[in-house]
PDB file of N, CA and C in Angstrom:
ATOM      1  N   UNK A   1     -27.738-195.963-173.776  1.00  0.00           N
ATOM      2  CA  UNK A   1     -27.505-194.927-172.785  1.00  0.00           C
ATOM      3  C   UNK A   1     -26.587-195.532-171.718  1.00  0.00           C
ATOM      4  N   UNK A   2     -25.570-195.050-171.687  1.00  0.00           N
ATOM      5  CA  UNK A   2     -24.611-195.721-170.468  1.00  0.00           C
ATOM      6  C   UNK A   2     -24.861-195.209-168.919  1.00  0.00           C
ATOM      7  N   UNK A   3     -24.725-196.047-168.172  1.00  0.00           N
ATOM      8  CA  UNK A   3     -25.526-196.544-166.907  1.00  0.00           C
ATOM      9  C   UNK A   3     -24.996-194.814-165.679  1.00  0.00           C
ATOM     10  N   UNK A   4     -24.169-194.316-166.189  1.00  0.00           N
ATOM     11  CA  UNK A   4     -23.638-193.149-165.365  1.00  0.00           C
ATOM     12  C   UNK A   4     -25.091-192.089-165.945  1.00  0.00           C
ATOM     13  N   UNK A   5     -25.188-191.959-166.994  1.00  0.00           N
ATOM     14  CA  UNK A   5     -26.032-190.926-167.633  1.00  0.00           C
ATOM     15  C   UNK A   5     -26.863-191.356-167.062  1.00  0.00           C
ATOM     16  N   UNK A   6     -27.244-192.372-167.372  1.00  0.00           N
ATOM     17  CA  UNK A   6     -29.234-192.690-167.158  1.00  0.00           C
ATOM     18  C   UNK A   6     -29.189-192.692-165.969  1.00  0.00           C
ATOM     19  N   UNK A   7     -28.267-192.748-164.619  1.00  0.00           N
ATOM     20  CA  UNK A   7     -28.971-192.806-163.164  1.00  0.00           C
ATOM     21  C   UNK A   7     -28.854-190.795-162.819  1.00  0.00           C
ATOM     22  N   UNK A   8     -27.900-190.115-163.631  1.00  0.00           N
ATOM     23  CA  UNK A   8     -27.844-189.012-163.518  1.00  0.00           C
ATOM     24  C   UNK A   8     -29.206-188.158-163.865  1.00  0.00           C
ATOM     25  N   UNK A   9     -29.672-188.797-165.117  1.00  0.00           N
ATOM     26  CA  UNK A   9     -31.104-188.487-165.612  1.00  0.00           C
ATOM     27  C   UNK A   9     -32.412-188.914-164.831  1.00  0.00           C
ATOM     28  N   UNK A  10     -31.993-190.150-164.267  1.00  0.00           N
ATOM     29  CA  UNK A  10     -33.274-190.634-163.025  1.00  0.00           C
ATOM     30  C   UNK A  10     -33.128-189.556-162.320  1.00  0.00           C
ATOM     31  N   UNK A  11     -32.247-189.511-161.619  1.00  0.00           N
ATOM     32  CA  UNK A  11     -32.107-188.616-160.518  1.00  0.00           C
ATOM     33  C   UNK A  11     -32.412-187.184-160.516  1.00  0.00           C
ATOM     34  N   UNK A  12     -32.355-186.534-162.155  1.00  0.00           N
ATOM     35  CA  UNK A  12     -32.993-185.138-162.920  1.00  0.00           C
ATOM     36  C   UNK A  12     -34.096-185.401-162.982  1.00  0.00           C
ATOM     37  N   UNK A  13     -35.078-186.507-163.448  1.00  0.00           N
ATOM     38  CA  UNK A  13     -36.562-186.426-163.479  1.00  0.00           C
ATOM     39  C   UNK A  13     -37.258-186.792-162.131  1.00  0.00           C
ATOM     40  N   UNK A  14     -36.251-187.493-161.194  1.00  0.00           N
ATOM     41  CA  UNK A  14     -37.200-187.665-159.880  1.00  0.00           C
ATOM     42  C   UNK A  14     -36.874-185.998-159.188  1.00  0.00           C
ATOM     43  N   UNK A  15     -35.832-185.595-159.445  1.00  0.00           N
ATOM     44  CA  UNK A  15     -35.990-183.867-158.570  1.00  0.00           C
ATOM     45  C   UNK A  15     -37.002-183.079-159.623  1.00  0.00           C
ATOM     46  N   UNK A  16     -37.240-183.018-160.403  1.00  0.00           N
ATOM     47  CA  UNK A  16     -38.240-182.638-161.269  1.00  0.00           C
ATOM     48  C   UNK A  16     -39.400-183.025-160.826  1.00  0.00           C
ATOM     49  N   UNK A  17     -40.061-184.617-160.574  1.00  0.00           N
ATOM     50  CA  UNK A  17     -40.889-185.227-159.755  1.00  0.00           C
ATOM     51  C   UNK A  17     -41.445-184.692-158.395  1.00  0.00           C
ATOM     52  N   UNK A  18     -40.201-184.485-157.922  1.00  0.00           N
ATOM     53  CA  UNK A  18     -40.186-183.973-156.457  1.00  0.00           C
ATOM     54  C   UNK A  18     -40.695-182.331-156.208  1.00  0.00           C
ATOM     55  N   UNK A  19     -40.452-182.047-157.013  1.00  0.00           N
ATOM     56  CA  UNK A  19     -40.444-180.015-157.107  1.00  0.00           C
ATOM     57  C   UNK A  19     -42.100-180.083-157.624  1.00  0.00           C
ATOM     58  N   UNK A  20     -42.292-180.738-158.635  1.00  0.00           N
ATOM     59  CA  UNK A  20     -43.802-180.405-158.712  1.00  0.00           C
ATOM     60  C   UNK A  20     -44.865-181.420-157.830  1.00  0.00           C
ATOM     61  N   UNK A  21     -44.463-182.036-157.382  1.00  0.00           N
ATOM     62  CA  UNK A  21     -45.505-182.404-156.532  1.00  0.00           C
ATOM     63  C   UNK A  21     -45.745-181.668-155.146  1.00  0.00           C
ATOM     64  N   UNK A  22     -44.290-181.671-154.783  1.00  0.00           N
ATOM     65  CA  UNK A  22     -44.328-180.480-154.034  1.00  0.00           C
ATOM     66  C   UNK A  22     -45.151-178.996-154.136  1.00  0.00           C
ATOM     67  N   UNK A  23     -45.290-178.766-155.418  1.00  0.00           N
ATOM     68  CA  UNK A  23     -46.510-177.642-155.806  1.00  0.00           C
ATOM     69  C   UNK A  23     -47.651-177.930-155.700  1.00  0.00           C
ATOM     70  N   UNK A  24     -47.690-179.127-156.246  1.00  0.00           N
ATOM     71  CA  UNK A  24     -49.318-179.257-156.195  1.00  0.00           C
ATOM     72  C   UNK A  24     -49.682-179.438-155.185  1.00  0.00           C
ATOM     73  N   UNK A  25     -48.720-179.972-153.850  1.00  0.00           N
ATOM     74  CA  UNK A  25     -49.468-180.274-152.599  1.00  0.00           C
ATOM     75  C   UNK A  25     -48.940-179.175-151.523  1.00  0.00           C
ATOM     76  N   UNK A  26     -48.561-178.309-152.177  1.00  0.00           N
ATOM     77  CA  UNK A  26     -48.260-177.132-151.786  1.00  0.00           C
ATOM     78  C   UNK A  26     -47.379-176.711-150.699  1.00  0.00           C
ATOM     79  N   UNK A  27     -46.153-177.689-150.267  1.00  0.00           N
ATOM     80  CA  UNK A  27     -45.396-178.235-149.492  1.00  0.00           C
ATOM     81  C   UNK A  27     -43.906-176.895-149.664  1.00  0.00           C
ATOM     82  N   UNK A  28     -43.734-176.661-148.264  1.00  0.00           N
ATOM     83  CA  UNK A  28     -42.633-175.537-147.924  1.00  0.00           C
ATOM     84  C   UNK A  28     -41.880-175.814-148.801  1.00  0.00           C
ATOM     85  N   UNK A  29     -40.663-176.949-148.855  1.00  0.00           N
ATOM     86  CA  UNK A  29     -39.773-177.143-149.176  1.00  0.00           C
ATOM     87  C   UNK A  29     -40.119-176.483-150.520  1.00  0.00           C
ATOM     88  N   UNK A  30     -41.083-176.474-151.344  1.00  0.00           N
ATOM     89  CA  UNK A  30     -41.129-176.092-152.977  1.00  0.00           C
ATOM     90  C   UNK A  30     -41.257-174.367-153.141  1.00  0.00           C
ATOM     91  N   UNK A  31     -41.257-173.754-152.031  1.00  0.00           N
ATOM     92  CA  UNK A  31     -41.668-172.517-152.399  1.00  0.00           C
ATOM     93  C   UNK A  31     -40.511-171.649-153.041  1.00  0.00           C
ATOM     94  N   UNK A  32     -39.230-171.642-152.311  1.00  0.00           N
ATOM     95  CA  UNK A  32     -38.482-171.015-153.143  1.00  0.00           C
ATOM     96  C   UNK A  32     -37.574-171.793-154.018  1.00  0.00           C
ATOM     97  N   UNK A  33     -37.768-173.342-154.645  1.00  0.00           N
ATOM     98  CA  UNK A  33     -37.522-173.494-155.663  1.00  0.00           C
ATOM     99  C   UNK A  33     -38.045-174.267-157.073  1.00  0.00           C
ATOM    100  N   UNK A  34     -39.252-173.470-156.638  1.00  0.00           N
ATOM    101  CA  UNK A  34     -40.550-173.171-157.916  1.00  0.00           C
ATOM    102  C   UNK A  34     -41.003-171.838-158.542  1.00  0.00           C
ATOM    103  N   UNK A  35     -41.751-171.729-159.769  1.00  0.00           N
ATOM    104  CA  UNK A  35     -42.107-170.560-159.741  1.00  0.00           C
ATOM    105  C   UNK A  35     -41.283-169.022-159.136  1.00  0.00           C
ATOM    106  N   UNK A  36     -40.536-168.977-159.284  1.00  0.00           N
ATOM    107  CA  UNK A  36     -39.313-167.910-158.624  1.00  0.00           C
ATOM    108  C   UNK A  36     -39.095-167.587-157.330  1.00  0.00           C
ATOM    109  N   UNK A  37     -39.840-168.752-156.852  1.00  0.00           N
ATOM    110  CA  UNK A  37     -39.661-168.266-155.099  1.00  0.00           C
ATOM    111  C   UNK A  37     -40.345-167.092-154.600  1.00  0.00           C
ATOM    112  N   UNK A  38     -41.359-166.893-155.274  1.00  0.00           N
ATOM    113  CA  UNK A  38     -42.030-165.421-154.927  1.00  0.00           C
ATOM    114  C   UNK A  38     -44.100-165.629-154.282  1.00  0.00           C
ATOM    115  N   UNK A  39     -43.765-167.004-153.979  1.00  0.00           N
ATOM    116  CA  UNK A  39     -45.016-167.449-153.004  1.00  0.00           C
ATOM    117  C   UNK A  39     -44.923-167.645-151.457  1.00  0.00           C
ATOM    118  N   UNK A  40     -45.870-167.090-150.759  1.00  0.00           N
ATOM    119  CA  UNK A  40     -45.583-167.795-149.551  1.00  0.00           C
ATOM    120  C   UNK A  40     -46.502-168.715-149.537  1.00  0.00           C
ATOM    121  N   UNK A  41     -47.565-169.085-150.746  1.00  0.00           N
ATOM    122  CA  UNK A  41     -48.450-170.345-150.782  1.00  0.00           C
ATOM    123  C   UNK A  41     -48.891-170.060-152.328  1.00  0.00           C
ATOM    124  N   UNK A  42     -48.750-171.640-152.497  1.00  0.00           N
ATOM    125  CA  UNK A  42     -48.774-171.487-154.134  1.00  0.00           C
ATOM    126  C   UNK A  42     -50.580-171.177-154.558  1.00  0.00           C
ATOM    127  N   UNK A  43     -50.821-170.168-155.846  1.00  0.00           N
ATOM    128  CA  UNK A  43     -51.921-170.404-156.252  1.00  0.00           C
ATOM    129  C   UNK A  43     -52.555-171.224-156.807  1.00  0.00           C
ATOM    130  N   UNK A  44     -54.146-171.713-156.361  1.00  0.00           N
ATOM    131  CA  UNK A  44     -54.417-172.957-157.135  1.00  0.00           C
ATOM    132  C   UNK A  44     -54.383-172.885-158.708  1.00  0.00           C
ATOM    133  N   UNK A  45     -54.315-171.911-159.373  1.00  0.00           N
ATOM    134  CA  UNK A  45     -54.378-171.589-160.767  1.00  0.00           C
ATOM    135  C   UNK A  45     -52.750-172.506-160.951  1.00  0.00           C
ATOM    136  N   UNK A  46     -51.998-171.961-160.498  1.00  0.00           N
ATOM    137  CA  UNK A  46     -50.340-172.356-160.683  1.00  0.00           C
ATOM    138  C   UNK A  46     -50.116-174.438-160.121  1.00  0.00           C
ATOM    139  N   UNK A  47     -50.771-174.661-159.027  1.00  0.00           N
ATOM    140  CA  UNK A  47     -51.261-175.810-158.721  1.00  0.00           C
ATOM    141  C   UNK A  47     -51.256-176.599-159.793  1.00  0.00           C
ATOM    142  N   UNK A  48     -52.734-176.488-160.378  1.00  0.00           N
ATOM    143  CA  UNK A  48     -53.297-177.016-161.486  1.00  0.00           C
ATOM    144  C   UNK A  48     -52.066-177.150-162.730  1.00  0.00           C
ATOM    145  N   UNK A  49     -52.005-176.046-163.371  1.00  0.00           N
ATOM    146  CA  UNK A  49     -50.829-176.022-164.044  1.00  0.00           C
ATOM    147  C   UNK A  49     -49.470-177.167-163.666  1.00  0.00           C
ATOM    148  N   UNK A  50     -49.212-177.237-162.869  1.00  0.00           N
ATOM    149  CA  UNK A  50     -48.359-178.128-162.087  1.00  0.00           C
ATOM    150  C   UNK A  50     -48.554-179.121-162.124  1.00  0.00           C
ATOM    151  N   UNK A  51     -49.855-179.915-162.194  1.00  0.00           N
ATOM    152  CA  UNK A  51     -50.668-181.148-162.182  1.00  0.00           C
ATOM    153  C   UNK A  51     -50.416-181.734-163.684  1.00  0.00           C
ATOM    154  N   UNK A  52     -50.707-180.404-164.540  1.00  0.00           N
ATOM    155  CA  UNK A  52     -50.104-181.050-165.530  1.00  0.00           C
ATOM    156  C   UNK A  52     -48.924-181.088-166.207  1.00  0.00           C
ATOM    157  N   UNK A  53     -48.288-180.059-165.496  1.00  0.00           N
ATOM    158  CA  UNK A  53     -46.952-180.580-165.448  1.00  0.00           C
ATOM    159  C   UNK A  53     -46.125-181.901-165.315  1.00  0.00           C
ATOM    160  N   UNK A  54     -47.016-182.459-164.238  1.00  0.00           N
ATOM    161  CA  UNK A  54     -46.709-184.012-163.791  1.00  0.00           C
ATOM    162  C   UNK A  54     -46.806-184.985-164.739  1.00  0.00           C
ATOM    163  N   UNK A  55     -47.985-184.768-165.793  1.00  0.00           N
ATOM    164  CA  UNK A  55     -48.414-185.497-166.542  1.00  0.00           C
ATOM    165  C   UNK A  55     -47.147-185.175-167.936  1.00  0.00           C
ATOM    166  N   UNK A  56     -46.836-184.036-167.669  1.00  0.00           N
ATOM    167  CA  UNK A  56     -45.973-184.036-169.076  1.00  0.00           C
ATOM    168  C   UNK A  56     -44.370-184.323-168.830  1.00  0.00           C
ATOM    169  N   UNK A  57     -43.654-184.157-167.282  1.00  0.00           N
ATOM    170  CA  UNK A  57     -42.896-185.372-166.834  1.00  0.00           C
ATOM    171  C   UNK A  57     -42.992-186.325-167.338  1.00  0.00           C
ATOM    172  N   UNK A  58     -44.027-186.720-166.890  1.00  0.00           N
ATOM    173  CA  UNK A  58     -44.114-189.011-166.289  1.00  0.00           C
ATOM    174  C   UNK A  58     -44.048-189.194-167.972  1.00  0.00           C
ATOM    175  N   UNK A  59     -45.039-188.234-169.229  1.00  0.00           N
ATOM    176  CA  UNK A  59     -44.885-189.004-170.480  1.00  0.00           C
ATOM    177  C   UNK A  59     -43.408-188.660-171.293  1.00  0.00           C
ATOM    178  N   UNK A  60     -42.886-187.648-170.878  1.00  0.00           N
ATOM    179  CA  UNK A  60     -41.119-187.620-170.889  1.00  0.00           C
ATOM    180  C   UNK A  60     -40.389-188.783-170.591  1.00  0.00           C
ATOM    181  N   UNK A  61     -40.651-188.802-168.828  1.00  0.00           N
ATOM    182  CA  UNK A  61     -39.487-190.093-168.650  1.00  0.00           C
ATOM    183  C   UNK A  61     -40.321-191.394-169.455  1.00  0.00           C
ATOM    184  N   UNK A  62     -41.616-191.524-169.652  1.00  0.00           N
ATOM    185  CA  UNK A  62     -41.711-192.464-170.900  1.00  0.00           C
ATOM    186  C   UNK A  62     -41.315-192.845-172.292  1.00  0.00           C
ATOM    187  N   UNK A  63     -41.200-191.405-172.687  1.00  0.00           N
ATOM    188  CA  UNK A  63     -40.361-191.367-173.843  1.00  0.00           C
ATOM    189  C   UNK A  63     -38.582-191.533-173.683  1.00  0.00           C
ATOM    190  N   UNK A  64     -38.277-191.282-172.943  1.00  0.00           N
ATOM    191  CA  UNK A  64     -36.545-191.523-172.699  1.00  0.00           C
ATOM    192  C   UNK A  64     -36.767-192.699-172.324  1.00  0.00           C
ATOM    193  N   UNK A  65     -37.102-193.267-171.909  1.00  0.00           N
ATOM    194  CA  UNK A  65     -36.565-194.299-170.481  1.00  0.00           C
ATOM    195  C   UNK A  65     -37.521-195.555-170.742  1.00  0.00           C
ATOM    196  N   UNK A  66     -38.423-195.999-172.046  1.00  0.00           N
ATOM    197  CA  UNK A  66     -38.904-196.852-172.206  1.00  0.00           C
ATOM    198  C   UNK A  66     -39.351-196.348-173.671  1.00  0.00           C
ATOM    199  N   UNK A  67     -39.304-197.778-174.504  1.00  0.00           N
ATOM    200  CA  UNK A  67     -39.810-197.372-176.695  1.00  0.00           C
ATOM    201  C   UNK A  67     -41.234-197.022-176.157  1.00  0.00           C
ATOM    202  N   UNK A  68     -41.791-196.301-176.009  1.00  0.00           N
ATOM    203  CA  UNK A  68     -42.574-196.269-176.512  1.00  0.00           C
ATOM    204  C   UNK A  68     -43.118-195.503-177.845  1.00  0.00           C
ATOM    205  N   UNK A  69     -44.326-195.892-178.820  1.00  0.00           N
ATOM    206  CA  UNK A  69     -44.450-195.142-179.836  1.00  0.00           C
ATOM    207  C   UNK A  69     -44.279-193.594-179.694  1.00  0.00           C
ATOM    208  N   UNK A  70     -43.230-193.397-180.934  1.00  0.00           N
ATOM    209  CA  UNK A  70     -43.234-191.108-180.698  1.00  0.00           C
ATOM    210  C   UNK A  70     -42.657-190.786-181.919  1.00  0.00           C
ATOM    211  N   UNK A  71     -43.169-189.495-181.900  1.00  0.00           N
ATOM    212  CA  UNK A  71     -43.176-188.796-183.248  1.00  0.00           C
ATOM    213  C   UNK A  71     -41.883-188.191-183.008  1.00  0.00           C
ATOM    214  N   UNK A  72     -40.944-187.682-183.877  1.00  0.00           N
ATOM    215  CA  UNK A  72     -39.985-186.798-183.935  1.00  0.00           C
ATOM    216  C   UNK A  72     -40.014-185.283-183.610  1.00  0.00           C
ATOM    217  N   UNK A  73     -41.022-184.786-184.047  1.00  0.00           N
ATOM    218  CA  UNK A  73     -41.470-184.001-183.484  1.00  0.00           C
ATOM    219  C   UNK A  73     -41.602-183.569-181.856  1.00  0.00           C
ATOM    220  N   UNK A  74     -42.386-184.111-181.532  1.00  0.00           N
ATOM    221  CA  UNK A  74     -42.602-184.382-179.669  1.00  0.00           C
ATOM    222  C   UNK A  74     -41.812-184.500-179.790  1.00  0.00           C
ATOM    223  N   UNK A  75     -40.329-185.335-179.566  1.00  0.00           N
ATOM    224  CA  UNK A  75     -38.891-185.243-179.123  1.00  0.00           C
ATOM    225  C   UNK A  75     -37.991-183.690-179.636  1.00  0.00           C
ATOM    226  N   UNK A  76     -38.414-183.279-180.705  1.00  0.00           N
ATOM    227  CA  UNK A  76     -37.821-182.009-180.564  1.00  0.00           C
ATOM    228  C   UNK A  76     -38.283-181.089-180.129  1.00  0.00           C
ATOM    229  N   UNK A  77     -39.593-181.128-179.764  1.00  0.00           N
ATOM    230  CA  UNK A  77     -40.586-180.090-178.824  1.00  0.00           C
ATOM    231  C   UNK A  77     -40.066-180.040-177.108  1.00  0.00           C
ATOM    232  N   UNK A  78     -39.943-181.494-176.680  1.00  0.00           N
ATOM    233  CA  UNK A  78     -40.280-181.585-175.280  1.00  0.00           C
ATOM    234  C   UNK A  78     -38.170-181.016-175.677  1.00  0.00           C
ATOM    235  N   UNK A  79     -37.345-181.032-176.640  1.00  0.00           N
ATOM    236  CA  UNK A  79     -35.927-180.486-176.255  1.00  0.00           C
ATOM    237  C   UNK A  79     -35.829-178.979-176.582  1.00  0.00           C
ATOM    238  N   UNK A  80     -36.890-178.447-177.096  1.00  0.00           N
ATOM    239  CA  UNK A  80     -37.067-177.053-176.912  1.00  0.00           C
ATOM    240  C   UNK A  80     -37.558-176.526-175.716  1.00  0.00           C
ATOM    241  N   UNK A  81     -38.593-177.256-175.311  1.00  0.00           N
ATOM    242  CA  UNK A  81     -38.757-177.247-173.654  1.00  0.00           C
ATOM    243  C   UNK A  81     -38.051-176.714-172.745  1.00  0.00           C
ATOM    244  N   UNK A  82     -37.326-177.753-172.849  1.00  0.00           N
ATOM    245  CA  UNK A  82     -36.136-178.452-171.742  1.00  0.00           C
ATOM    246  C   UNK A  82     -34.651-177.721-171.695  1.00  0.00           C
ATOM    247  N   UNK A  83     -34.565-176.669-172.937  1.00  0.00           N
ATOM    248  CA  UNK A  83     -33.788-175.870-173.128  1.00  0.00           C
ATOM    249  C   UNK A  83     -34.333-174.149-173.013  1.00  0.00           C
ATOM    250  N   UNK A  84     -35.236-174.108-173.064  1.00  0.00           N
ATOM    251  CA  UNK A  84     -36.432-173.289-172.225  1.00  0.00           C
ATOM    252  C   UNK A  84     -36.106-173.085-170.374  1.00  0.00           C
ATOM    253  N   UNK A  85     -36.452-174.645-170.198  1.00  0.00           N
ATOM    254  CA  UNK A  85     -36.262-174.608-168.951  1.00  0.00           C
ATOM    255  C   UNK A  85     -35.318-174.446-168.124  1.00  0.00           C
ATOM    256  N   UNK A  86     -34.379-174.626-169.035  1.00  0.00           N
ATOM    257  CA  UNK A  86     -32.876-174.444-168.757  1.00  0.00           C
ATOM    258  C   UNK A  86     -32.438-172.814-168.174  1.00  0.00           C
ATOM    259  N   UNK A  87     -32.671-172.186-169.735  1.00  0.00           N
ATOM    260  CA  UNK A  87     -32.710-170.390-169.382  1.00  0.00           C
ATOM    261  C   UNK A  87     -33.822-170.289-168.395  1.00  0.00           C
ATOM    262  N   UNK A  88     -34.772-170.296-168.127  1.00  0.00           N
ATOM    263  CA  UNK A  88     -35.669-169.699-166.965  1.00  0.00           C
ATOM    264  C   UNK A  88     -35.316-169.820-165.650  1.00  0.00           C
ATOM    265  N   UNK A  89     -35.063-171.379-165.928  1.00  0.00           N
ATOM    266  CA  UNK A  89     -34.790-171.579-164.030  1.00  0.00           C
ATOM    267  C   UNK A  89     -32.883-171.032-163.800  1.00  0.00           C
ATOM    268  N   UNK A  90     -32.068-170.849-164.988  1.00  0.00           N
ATOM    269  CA  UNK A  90     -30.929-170.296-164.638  1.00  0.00           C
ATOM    270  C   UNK A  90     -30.983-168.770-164.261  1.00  0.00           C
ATOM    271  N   UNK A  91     -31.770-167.941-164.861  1.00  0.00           N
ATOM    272  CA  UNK A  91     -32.266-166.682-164.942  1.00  0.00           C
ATOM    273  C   UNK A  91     -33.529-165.699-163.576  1.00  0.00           C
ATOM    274  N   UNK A  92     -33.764-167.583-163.140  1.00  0.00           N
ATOM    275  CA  UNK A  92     -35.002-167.179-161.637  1.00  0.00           C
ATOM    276  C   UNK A  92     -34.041-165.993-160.718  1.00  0.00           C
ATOM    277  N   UNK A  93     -34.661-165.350-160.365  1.00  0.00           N
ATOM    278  CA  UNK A  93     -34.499-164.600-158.851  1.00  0.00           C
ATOM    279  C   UNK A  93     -34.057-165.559-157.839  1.00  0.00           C
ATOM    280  N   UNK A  94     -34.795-166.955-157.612  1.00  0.00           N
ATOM    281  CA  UNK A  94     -34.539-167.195-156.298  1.00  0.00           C
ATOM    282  C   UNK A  94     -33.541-168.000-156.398  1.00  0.00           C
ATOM    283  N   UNK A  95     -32.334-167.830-155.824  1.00  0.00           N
ATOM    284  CA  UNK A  95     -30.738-168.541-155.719  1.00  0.00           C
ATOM    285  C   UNK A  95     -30.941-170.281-155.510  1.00  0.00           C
ATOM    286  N   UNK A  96     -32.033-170.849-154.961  1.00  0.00           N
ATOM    287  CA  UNK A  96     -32.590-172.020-155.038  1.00  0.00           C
ATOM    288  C   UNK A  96     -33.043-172.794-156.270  1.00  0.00           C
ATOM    289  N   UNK A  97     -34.178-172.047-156.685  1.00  0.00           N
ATOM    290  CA  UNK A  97     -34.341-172.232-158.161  1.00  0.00           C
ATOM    291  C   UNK A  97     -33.228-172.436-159.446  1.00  0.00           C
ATOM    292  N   UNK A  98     -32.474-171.444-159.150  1.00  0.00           N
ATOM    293  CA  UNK A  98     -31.308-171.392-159.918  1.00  0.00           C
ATOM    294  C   UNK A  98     -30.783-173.056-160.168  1.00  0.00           C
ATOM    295  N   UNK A  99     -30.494-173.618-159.084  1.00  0.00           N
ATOM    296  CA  UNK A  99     -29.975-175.133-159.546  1.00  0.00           C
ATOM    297  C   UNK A  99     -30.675-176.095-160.314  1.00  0.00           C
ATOM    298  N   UNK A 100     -32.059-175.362-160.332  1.00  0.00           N
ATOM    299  CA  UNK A 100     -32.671-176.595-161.304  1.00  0.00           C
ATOM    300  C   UNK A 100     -32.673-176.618-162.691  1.00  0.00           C
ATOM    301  N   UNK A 101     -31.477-175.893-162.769  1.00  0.00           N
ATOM    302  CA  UNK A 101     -30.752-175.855-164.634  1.00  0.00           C
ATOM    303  C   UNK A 101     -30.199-177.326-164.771  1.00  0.00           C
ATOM    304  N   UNK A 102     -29.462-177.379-163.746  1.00  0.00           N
ATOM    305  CA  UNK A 102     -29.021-178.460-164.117  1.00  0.00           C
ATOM    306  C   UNK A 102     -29.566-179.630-164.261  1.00  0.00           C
ATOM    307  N   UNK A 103     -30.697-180.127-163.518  1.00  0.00           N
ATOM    308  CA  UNK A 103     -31.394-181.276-163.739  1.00  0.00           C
ATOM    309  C   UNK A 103     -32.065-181.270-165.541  1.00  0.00           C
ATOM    310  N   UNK A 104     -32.762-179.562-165.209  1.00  0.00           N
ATOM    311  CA  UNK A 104     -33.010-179.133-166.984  1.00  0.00           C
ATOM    312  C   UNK A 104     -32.234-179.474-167.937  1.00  0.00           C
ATOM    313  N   UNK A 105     -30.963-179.304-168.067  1.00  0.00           N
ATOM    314  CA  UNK A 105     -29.877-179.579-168.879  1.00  0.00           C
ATOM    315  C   UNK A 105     -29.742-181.022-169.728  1.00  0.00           C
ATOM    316  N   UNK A 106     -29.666-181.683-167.931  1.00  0.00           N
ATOM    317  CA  UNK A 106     -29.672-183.088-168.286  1.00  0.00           C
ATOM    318  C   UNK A 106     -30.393-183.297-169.175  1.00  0.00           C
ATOM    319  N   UNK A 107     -32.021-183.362-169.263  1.00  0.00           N
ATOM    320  CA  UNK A 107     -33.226-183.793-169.607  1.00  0.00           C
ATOM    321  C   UNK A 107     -32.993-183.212-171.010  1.00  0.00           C
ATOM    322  N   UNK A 108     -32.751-181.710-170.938  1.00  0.00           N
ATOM    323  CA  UNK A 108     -32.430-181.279-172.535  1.00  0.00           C
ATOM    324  C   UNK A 108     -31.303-182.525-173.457  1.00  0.00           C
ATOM    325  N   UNK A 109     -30.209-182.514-172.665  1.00  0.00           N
ATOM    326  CA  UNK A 109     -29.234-183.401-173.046  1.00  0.00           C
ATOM    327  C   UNK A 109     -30.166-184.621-173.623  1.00  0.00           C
ATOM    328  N   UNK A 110     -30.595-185.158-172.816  1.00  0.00           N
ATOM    329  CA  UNK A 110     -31.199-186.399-173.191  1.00  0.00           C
ATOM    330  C   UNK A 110     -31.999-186.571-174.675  1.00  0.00           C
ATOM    331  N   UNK A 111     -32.805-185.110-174.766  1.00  0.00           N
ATOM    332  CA  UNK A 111     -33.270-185.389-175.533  1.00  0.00           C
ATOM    333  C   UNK A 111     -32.862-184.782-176.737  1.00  0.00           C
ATOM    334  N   UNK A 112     -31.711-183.795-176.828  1.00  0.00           N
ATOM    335  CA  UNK A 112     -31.192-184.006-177.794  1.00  0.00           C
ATOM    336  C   UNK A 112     -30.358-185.271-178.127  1.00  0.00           C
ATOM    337  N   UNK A 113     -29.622-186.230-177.366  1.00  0.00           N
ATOM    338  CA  UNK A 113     -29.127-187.456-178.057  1.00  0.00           C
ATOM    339  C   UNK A 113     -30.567-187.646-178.515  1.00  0.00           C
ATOM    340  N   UNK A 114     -32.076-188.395-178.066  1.00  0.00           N
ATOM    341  CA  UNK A 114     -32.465-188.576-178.931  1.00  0.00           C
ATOM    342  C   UNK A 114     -32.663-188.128-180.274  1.00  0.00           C
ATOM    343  N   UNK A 115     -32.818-186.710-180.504  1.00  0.00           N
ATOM    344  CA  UNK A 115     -32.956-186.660-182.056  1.00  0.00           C
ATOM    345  C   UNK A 115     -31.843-187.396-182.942  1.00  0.00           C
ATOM    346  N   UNK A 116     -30.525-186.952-182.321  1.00  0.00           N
ATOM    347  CA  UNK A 116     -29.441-187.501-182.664  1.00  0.00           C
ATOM    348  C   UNK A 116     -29.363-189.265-183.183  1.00  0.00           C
ATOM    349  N   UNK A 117     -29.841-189.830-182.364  1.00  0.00           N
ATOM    350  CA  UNK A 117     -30.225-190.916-182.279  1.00  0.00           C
ATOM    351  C   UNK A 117     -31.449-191.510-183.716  1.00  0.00           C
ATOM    352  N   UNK A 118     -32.390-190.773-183.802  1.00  0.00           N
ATOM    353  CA  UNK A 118     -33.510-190.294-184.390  1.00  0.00           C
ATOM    354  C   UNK A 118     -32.763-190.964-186.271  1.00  0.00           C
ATOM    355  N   UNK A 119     -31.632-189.702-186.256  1.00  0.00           N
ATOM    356  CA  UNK A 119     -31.232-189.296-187.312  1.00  0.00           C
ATOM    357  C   UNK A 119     -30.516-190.423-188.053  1.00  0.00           C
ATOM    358  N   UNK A 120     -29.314-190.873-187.138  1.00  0.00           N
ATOM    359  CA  UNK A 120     -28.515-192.353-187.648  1.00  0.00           C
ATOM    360  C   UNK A 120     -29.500-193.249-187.780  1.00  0.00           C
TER     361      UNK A 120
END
């Protein structure tokens, strides 16, 4: 992974980092660019959800960003995801939200080189 990508991709999973913790601790800055910007305080149902959101981050940037053992599968799951996440947050209502395609992108990117990678 050449050193321009991977700090571009740090920098996509720590604003990713940043946006959901921001949910879970239910912090202004996240309201209109989470969940469509349509909270003036997040629900704990959506919270929770978020929590594990975190958890399915941190084992992402584990899988990119360090070997650890992984199925092929999970790498084409978490890039269906991530291309998921791509259309939703491009498609949000709130003009804030909207930018977090691009961090999405990245992360999709990423993990399609891995399959790519996968394959050779």
């Amino acid at each position: 992974m050449n050193r321009i990508f991977k700090a571009a991709l740090l920098l996509a999973f720590g604003w990713n980092l940043f946006l959901v913790i921001g949910v879970i601790a239910n912090q202004s800055y996240a309201l209109t660019r989470a969940a469509g910007g349509q909270f003036e305080s997040f629900p704990t149902a959506l919270r929770i959800a978020y929590l594990i959101n975190l958890a399915v981050v941190t084992y992402q940037m584990e899988l990119i960003f360090r070997k650890v053992p992984r199925r092929e599968m999970i790498i084409k799951i978490f890039f269906a995801l991530s291309l998921v996440s791509v259309l939703v947050n491009a498609l949000s209502r709130s003009p804030q939200e909207r930018w977090n395609a691009i961090p999405a992108a990245l992360i999709a990117y990423a993990f399609y080189r891995e399959i790519k990678k996968s394959k050779s």
